[in-house]
Protein backbone atom coordinates (compact mmCIF):
# COMPACT_ATOMS: atom_id res chain seq x y z
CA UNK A 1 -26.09 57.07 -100.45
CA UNK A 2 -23.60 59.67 -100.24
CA UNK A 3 -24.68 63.14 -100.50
CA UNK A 4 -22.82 64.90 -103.12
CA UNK A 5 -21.45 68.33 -102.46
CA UNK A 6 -23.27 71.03 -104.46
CA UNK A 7 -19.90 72.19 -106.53
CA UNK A 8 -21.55 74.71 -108.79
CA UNK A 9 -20.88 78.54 -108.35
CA UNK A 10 -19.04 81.90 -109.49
CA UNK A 11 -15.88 81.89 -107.78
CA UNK A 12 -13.48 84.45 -107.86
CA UNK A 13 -9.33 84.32 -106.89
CA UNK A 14 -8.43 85.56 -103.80
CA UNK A 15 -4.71 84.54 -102.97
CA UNK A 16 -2.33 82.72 -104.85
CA UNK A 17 0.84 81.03 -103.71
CA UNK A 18 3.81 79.11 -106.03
CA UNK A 19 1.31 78.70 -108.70
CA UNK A 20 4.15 80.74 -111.74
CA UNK A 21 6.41 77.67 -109.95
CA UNK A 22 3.89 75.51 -111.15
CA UNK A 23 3.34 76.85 -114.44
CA UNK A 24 7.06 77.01 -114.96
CA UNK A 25 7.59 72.86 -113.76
CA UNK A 26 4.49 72.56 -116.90
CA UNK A 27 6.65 74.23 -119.12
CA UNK A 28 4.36 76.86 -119.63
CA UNK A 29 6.52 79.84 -121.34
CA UNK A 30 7.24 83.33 -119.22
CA UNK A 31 5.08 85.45 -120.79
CA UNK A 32 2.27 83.13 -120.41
CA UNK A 33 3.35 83.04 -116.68
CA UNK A 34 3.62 86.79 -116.00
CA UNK A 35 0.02 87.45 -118.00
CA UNK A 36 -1.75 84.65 -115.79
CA UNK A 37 0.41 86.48 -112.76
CA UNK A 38 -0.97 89.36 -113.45
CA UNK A 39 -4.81 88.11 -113.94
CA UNK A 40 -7.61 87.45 -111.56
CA UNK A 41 -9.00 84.65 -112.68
CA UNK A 42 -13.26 83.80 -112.27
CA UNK A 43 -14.03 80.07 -112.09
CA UNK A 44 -17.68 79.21 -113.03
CA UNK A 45 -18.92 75.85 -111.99
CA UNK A 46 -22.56 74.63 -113.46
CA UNK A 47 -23.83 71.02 -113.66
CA UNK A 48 -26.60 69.99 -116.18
CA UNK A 49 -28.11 66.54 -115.55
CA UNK A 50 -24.34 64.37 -115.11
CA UNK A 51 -22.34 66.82 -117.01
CA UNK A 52 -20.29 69.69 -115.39
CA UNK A 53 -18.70 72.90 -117.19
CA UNK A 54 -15.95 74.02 -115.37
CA UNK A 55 -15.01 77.63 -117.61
CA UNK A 56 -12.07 79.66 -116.27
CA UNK A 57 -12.41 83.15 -117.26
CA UNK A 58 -8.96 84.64 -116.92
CA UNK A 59 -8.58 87.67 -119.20
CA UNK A 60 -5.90 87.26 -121.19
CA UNK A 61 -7.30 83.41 -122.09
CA UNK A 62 -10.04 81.85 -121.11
CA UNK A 63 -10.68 77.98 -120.80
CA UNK A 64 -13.93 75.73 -120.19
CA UNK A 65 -13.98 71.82 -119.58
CA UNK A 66 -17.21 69.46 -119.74
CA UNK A 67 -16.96 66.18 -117.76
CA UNK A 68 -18.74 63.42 -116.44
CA UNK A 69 -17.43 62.45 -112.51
CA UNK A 70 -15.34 59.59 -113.08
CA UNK A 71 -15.24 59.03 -117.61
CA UNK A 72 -11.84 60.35 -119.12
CA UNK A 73 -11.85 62.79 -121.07
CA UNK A 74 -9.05 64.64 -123.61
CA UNK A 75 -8.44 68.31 -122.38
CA UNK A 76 -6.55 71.19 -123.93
CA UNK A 77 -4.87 72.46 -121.55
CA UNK A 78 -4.38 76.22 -121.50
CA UNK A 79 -0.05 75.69 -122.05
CA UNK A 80 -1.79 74.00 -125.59
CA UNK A 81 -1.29 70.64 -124.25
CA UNK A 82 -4.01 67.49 -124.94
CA UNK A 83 -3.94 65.64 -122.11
CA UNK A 84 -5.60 62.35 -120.86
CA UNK A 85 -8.18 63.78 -117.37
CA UNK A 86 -10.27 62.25 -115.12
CA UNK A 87 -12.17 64.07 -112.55
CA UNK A 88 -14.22 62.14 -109.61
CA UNK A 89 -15.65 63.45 -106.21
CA UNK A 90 -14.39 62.88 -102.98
CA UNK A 91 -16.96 64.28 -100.13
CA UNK A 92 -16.21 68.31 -100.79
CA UNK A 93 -14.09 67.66 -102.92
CA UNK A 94 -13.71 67.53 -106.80
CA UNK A 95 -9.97 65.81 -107.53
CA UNK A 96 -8.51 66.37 -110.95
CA UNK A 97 -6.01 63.90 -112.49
CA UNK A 98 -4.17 65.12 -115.98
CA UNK A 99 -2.12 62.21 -117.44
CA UNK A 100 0.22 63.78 -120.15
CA UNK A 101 4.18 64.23 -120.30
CA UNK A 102 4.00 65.19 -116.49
CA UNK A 103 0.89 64.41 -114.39
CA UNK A 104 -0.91 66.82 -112.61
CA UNK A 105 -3.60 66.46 -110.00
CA UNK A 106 -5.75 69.73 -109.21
CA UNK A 107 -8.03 69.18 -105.90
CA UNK A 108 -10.81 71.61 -105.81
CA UNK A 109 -11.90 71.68 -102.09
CA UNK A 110 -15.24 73.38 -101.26
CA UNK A 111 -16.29 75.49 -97.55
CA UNK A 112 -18.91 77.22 -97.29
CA UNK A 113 -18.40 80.50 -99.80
CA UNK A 114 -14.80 79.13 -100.79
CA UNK A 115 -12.88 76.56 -103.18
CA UNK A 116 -9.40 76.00 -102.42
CA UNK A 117 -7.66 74.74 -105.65
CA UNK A 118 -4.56 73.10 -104.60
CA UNK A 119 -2.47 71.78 -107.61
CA UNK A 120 1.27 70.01 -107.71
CA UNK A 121 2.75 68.59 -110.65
CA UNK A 122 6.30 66.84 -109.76
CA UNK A 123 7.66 68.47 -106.49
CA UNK A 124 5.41 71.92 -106.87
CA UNK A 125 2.79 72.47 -105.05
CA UNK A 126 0.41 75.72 -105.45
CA UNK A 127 -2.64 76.90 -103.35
CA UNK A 128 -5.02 79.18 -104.66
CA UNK A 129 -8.16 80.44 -102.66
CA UNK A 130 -11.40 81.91 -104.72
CA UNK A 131 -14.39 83.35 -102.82
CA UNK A 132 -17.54 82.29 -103.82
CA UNK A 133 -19.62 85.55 -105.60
């Protein structure tokens, strides 16, 4: 049996590339993108028996998803979106899948004391890097 990756953790952003590109390919509007710009969002991972919170603690809004690795689930999305997500593990990493209008994957790679969050929807492609607290 493959040994799961221990995903849980604080982590907090460190550097962000193209991710307003990204928000801006969602649709998500300006002054959405400049408030999320301007935040540093804290990502808190916790698993209790199959089921994982993921809550994203980002100032100006804050969001929080429970999911079992590998059931669908219906997410709002923080652009107020419901969309269709799956989430299953790949070795260190947790891979994201949002069916909606446009569909997004987020992969969630974990080293050591950091998760790299590397999300593309259509041609976009951000990276963000959070250090583990």
């Amino acid at each position: 049996e493959q040994k799961i990756t221990d995903f849980t953790g604080t982590f907090k952003l460190n550097t962000s590339n193209n991710f307003d590109e990204f928000l801006e390919e969602l649709g998500v509007n300006v002054v959405l993108i400049n408030m999320a710009k301007m935040s540093t969002p804290v990502v808190n991972i916790t698993k209790d028996g199959d089921i994982y919170t993921l809550k994203t603690i980002a100032g100006f809004k804050n969001s929080e998803i429970k999911f079992e690795l590998g059931k669908e689930f219906e997410e709002a999305r923080m652009d107020g979106n419901t969309v269709k997500t799956v989430v299953v593990a790949d070795g260190n990493k947790l891979i994201q899948t949002q069916h909606g209008k446009k569909e997004v994957k987020i992969v969630r790679e974990f080293n050591g004391n950091e998760m790299k969050v590397t999300a593309s929807v259509g041609k976009v492609v951000s990276v963000r890097t959070y250090a583990k607290q």
